[in-house]
Structure formats: structure tokens, C-alpha cells
C-alpha atoms as a PDB file:
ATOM      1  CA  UNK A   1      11.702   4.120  -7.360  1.00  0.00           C
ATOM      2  CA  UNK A   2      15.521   2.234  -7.125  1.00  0.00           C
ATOM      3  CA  UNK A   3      15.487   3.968  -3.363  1.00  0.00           C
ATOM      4  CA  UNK A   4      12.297   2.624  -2.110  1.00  0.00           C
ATOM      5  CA  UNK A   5      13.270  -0.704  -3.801  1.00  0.00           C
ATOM      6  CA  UNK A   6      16.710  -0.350  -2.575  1.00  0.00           C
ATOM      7  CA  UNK A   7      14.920   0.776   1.261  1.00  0.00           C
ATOM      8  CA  UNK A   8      12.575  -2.544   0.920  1.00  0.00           C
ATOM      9  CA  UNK A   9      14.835  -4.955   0.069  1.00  0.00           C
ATOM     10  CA  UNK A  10      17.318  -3.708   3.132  1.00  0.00           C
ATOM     11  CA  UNK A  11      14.108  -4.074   5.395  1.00  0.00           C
ATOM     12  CA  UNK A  12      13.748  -7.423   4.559  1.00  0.00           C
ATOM     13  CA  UNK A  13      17.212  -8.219   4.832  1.00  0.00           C
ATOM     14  CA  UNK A  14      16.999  -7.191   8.230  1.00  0.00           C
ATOM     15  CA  UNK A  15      13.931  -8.889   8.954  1.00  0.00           C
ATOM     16  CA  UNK A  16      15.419 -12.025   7.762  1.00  0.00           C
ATOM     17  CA  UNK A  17      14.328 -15.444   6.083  1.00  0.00           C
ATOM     18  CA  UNK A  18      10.498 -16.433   7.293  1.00  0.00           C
ATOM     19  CA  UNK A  19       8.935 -12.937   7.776  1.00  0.00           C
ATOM     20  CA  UNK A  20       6.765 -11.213   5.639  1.00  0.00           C
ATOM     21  CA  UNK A  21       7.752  -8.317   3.809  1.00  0.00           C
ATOM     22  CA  UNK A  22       5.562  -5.468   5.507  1.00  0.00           C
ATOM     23  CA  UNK A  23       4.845  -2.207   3.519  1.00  0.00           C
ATOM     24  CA  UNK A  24       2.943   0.615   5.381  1.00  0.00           C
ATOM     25  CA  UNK A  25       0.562   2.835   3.597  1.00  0.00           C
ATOM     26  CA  UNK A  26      -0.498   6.261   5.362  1.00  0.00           C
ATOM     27  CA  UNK A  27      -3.444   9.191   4.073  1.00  0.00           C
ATOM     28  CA  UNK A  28      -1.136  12.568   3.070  1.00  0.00           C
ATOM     29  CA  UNK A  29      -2.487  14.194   5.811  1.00  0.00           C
ATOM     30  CA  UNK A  30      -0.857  11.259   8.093  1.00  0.00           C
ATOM     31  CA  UNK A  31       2.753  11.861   6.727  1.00  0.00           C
ATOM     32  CA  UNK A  32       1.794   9.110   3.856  1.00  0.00           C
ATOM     33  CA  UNK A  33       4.072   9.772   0.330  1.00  0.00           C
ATOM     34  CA  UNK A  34       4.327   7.840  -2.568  1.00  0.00           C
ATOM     35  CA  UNK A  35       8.074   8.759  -2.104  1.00  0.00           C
ATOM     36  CA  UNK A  36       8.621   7.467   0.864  1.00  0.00           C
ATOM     37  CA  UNK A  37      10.018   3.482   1.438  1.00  0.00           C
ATOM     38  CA  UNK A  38       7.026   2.218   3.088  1.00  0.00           C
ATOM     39  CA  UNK A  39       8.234   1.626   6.337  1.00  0.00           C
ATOM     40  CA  UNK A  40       5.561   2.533   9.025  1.00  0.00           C
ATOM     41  CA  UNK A  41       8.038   5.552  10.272  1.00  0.00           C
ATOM     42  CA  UNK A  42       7.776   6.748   6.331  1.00  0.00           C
ATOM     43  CA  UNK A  43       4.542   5.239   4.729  1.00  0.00           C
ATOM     44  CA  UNK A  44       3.564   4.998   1.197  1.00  0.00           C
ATOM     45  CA  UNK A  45       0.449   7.010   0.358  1.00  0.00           C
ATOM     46  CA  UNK A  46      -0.991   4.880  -2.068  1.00  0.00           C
ATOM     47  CA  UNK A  47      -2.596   1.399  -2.310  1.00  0.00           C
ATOM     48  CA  UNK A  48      -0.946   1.768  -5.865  1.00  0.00           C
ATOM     49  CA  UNK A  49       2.701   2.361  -4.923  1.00  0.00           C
ATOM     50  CA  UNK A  50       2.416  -0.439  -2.669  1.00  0.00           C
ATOM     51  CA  UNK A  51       1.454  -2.599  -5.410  1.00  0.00           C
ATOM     52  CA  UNK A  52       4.190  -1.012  -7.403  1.00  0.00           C
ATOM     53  CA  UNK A  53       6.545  -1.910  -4.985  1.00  0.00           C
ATOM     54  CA  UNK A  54       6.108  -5.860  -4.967  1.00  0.00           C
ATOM     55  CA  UNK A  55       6.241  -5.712  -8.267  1.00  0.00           C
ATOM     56  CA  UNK A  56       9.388  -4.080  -8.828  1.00  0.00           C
ATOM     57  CA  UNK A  57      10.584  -6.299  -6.290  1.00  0.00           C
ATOM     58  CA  UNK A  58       9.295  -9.077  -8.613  1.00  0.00           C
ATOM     59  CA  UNK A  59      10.396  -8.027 -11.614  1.00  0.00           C
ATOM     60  CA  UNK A  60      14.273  -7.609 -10.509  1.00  0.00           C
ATOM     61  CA  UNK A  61      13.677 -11.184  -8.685  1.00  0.00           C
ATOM     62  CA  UNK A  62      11.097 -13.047 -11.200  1.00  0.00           C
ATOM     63  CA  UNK A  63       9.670 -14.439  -7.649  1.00  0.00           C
ATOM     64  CA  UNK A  64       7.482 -12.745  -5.001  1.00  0.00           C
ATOM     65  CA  UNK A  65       8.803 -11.894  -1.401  1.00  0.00           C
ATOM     66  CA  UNK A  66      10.111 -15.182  -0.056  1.00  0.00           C
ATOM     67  CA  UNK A  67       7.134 -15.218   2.937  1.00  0.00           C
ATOM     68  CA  UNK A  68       4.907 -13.242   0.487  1.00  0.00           C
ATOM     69  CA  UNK A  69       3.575  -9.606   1.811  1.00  0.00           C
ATOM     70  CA  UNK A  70       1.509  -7.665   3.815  1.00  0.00           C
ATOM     71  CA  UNK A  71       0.565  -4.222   3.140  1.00  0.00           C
ATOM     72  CA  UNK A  72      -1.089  -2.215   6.025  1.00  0.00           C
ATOM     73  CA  UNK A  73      -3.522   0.332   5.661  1.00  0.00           C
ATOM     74  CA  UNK A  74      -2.246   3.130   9.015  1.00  0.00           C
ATOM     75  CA  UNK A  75      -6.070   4.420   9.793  1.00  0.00           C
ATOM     76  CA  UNK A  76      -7.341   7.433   8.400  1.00  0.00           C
ATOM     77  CA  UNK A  77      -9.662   8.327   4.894  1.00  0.00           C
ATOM     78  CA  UNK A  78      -7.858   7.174   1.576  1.00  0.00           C
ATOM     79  CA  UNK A  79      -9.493   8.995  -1.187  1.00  0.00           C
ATOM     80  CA  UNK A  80      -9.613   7.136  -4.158  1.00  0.00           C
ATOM     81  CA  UNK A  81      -9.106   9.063  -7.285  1.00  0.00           C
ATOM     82  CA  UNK A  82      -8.066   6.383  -9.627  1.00  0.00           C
ATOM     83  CA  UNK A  83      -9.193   2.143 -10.112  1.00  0.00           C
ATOM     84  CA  UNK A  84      -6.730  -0.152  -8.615  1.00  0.00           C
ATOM     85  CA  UNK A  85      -5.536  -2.155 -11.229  1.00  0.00           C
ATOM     86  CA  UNK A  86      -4.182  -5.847  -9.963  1.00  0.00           C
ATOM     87  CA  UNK A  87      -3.719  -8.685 -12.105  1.00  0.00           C
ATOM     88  CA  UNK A  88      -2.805 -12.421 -11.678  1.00  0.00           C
ATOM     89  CA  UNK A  89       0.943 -11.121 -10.066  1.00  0.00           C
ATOM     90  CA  UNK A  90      -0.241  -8.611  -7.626  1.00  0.00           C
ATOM     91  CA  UNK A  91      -1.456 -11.899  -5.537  1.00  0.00           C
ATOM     92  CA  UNK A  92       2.071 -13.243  -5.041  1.00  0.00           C
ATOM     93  CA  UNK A  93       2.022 -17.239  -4.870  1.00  0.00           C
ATOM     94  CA  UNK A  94      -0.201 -19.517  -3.516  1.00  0.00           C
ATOM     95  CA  UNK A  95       3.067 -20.129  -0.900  1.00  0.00           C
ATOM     96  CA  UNK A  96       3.923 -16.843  -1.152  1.00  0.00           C
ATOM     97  CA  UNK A  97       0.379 -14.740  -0.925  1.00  0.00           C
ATOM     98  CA  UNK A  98      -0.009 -10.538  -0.511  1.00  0.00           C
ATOM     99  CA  UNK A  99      -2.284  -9.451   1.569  1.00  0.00           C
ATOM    100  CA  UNK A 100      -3.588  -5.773   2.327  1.00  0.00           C
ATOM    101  CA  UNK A 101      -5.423  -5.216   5.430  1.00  0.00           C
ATOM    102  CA  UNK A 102      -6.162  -2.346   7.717  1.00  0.00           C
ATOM    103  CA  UNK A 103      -3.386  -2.526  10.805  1.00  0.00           C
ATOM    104  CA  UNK A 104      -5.297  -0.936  13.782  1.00  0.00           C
ATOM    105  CA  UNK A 105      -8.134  -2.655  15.435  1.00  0.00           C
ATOM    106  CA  UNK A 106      -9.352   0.290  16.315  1.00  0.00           C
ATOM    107  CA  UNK A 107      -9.185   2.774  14.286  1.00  0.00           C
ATOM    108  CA  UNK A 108     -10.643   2.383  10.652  1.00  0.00           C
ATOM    109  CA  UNK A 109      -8.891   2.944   7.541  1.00  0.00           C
ATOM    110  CA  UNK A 110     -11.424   3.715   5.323  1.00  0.00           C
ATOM    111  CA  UNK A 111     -11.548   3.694   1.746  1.00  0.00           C
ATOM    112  CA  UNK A 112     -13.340   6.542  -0.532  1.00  0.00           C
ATOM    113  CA  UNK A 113     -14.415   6.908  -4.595  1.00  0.00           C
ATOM    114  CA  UNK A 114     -16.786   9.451  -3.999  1.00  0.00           C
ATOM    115  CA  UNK A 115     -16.578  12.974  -3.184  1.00  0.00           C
ATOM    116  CA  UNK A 116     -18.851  15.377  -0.786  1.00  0.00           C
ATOM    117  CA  UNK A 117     -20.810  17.515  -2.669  1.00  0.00           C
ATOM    118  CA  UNK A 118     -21.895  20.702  -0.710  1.00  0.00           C
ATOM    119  CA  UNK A 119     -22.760  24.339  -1.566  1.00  0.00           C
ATOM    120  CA  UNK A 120     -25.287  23.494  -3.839  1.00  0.00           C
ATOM    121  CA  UNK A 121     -28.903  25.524  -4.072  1.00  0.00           C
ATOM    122  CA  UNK A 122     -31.986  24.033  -5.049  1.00  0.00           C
ATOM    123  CA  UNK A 123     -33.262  24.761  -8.311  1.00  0.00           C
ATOM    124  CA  UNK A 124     -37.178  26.021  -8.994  1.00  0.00           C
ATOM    125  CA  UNK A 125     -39.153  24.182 -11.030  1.00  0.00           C
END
């Protein structure tokens, strides 16, 4: 975790004052990891480690991202295993907002709880 917070807060160093901090988010399949910095050459693979993220970055700061965040969602099928927990933090300021939104126009990132059930037989009644 100190490397992707370490990787982060360099991005936004060299982003400079008045941008957004951008994390990218990728599917597995799409070269997303959970232990990668979130930079859209390395994604995240998680909507959770993204969230994780800001708020180690808010935690070592006590303030959210100077311009606040955006999280992109690279297209492809997330599979959601797990809830997403956010609470009052995980929305940055009212000056300072996060926002998570999908980053191609057209391709769809799309988001999945359920699973595909197949190979099943009917039964006789």
C-alpha cells in the first residue's frame, strides 16, 4: 500500500495544483491489479482499492485531494464479489468531491453481482 500511495501522490505532484487526482481501475483480464498504482498504464482492479487509495491519501493528509478525485472505470465486466462499503469520507468535500465514472464513451464498463448459472438439468416432477 506505501508504493501505490507513494506512486499517487508523485502523480499528482506532477499533475500539479488545480487537477484532479485521477485513479484508473481496469477488469483482471484488462491488466487491472489491486497492486498496481492506478495509473491508466497500471490500473487498479478494484472499485475498493480505489476507495482505499483516497483514503490513505486522507488519512496521512486529514484532507481530501486538493481538486478532489476522479476514478475511471477502463471498459470491460467488473464482477462484483463483495458490497462496496463508502461512508461520509469516501465523498471527499463539497469543494473537493470524488467521483467514479466509466472513462470511454464507447465502450461500457459494466458492473456485475450476479453470476451465470449454466449446466443445469431440469428436474421431473
Amino acid at each position: 500500500m506505501k508504493k501505490i500511495l507513494f506512486a499517487i501522490l508523485l502523480i499528482q505532484a506532477v499533475i500539479g495544483y488545480g487537477a484532479p487526482l485521477e485513479l484508473f481501475v481496469a477488469p483482471t483480464e484488462r491488466g487491472g491489479s489491486d497492486q498496481n498504482p492506478g495509473t491508466l498504464e497500471k490500473p487498479l482492479a478494484t472499485l475498493s482499492a480505489a476507495r482505499d487509495v483516497l483514503r490513505e491519501i486522507q488519512k496521512k493528509t486529514m484532507l481530501p485531494p486538493e481538486e478532489g478525485a476522479v476514478i475511471h472505470l477502463l471498459p470491460g465486466d467488473y464482477y462484483v464479489e463483495n458490497t462496496l462499503d463508502l461512508n461520509y469520507g469516501d465523498n471527499g468535500r463539497m469543494d473537493r468531491g470524488f467521483f467514479y465514472r466509466y472513462y470511454s464513451d464507447t465502450e461500457p464498463a459494466r458492473l456485475i453481482g450476479g453470476r451465470s448459472v449454466t449446466n443445469f438439468t431440469k428436474l421431473a416432477v
